[in-house]
Structures are given as structure tokens and as C-alpha cells.
C-alpha atoms as a PDB file:
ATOM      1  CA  UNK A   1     211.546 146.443 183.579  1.00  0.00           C
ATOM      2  CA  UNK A   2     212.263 146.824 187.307  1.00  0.00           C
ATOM      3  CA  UNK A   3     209.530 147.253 189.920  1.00  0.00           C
ATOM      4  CA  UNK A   4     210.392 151.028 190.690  1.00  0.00           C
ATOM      5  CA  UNK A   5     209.777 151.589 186.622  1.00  0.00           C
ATOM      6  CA  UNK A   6     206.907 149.781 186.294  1.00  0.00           C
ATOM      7  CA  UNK A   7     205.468 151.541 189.138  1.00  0.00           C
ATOM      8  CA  UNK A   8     206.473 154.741 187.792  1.00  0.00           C
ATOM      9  CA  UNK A   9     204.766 153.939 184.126  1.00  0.00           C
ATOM     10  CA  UNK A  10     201.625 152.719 186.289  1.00  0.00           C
ATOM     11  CA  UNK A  11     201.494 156.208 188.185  1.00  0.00           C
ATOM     12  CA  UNK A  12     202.088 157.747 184.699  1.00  0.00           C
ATOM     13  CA  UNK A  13     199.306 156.250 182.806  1.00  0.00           C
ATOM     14  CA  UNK A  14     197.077 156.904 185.683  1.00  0.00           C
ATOM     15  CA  UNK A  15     198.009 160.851 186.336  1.00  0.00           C
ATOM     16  CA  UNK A  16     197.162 161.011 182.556  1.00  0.00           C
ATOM     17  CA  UNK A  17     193.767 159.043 182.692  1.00  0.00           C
ATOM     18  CA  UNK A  18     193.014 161.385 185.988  1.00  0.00           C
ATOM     19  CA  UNK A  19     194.004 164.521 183.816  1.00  0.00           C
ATOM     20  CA  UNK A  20     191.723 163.600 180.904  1.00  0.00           C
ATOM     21  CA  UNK A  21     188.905 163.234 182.933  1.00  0.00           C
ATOM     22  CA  UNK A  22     189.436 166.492 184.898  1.00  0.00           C
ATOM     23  CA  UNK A  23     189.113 168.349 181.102  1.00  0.00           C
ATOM     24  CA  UNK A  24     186.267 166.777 180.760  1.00  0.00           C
ATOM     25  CA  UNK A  25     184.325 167.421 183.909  1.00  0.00           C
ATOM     26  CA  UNK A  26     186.028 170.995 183.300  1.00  0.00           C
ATOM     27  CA  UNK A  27     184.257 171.087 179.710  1.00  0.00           C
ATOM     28  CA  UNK A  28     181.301 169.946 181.416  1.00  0.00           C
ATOM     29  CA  UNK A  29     181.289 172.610 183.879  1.00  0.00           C
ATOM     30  CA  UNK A  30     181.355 175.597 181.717  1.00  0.00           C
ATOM     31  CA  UNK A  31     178.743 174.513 179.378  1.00  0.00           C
ATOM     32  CA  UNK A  32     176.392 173.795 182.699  1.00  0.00           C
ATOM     33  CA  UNK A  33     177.765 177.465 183.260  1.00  0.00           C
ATOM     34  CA  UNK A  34     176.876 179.087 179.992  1.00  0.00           C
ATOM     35  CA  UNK A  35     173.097 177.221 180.383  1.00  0.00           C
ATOM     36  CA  UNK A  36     172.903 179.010 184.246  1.00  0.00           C
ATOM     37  CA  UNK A  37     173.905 182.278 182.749  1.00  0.00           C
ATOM     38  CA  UNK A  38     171.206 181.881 179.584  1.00  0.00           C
ATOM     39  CA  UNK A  39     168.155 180.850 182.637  1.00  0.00           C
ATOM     40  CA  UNK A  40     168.909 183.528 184.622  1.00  0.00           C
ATOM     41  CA  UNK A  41     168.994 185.849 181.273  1.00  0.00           C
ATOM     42  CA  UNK A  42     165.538 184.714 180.381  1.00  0.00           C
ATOM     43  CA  UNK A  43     164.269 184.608 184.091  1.00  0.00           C
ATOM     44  CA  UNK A  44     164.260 181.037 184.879  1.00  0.00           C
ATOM     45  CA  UNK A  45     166.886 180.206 187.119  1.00  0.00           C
ATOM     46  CA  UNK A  46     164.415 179.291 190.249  1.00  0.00           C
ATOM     47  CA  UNK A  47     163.206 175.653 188.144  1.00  0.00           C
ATOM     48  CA  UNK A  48     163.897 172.372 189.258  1.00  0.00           C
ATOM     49  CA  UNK A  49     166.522 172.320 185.745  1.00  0.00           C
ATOM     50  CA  UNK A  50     168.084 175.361 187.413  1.00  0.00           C
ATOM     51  CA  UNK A  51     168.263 173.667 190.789  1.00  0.00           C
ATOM     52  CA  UNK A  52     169.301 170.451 189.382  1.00  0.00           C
ATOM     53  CA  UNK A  53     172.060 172.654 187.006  1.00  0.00           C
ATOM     54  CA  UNK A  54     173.431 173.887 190.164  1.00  0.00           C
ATOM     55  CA  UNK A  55     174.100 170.551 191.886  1.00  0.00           C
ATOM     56  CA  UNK A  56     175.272 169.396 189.391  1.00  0.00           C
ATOM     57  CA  UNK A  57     178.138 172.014 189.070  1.00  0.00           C
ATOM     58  CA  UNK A  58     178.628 171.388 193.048  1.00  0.00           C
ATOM     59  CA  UNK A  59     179.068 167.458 192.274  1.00  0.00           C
ATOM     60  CA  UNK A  60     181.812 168.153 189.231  1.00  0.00           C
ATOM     61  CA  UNK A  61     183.201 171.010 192.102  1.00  0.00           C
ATOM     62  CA  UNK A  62     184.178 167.960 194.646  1.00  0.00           C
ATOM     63  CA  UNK A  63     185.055 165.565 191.930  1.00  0.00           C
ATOM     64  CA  UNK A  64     187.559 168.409 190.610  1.00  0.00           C
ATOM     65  CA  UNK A  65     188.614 168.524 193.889  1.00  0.00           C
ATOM     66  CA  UNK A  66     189.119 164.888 194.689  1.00  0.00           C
ATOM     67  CA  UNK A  67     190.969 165.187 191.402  1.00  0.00           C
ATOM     68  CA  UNK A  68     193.457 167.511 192.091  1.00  0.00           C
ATOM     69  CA  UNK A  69     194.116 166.031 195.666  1.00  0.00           C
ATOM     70  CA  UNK A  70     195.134 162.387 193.947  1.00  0.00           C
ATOM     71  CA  UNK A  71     196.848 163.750 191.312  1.00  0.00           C
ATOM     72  CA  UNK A  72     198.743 165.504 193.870  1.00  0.00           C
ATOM     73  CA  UNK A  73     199.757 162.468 195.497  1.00  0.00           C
ATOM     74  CA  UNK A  74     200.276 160.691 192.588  1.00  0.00           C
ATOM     75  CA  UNK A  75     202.764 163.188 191.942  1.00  0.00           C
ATOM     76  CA  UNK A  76     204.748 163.076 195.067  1.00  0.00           C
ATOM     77  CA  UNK A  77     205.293 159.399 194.346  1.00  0.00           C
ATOM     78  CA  UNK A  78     205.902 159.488 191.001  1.00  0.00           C
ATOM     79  CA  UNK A  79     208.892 161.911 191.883  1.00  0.00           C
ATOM     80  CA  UNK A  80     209.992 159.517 195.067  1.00  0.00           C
ATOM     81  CA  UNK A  81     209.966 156.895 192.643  1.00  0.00           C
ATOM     82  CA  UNK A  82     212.047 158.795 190.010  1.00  0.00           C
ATOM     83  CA  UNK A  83     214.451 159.962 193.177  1.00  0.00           C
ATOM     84  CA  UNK A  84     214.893 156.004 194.459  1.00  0.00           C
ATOM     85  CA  UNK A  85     215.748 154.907 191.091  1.00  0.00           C
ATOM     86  CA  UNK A  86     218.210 158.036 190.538  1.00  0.00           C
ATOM     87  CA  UNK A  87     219.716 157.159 193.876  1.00  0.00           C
ATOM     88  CA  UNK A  88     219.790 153.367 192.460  1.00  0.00           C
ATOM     89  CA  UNK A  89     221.682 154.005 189.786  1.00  0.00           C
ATOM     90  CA  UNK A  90     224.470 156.445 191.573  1.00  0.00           C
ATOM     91  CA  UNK A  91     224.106 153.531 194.223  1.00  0.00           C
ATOM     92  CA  UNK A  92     225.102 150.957 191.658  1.00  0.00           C
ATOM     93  CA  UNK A  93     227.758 153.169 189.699  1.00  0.00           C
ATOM     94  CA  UNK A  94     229.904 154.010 193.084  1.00  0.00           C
ATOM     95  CA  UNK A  95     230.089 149.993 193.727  1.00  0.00           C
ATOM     96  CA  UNK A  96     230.865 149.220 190.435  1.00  0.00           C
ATOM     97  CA  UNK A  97     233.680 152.195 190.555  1.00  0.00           C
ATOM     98  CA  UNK A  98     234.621 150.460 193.671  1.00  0.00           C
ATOM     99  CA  UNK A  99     235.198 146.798 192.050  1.00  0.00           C
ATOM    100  CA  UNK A 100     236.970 148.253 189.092  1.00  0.00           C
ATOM    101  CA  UNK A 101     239.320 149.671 191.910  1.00  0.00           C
ATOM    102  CA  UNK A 102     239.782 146.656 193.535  1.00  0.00           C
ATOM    103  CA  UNK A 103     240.571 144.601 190.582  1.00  0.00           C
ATOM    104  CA  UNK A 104     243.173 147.461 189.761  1.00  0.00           C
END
């Protein structure tokens, strides 16, 4: 395995892991959602569990978006990585073309 595809399975594996835990803080979110729609239903969304509810859903908010942002950038790599080895192999094709030439 050469460096550029063991970086690229690294990336991988991570982009998943980072994916899997943005479903769950997702899952997270909606049932924190579903218990601020049932307090303010039964008039009690101004307790501290309301309050606490609600920074919560701010916290997964930032993590979701500190999420996004590195998968984003893992992404762009990922793809530079897939382009450099791409490029590699055309790289090493054309030379190879060029000694069976020479040899000719």
C-alpha cells in the first residue's frame, strides 16, 4: 500500500466515523426537540430542564457545525489525494509507453 492510499483509507475511515457521529448528535437533536415541543405544550418551557434542553441543542448546533466544516476538508483531500494518485498512474503509464518505445 503506497502512502497516497493509505492516506486516502485513513481520510476514509475517518469521514465515516465523523458521519456516524453527526447521525447521532442529529438523533439526539430531534428527540431534545420533540421534549421542547411537549414543555411548551404543557406550559413548562421557562424551567431550568427547559433552559438546560435549549443549550443543549445550541452545543449539538456547533458540534454539527464543526462537523460539517471537517468533513468538508476531509473531503477536499480525500479527492486531491484520489487526483495525485490518478495523475501517478497516467504519470507512470506515459514513461513506461516511452521505454517500450525506446526498446523498439
Amino acid at each position: 500500500m503506497t502512502s497516497l492510499e493509505y492516506n486516502a483509507s485513513k481520510i476514509s475511515v475517518e469521514l465515516k466515523q465523523l458521519t456516524f457521529r453527526e447521525h447521532q448528535l442529529e438523533d439526539r437533536k430531534k428527540i431534545l426537540c420533540v421534549f421542547r415541543e411537549l414543555r411548551k405544550r404543557a406550559d413548562f418551557e421557562h424551567t431550568e430542564e427547559a433552559a438546560a434542553t435549549e443549550d443543549e441543542i445550541e452545543g449539538i448546533n456547533k458540534d454539527l457545525k464543526q462537523i460539517s466544516e471537517k468533513k468538508a476538508e476531509l473531503q477536499k483531500t480525500y479527492e486531491e489525494i484520489l487526483v495525485s494518485k490518478d495523475q501517478k498512474k497516467i504519470d507512470d503509464k506515459e514513461s513506461q509507453a516511452g521505454f517500450d518505445e525506446d526498446d523498439s
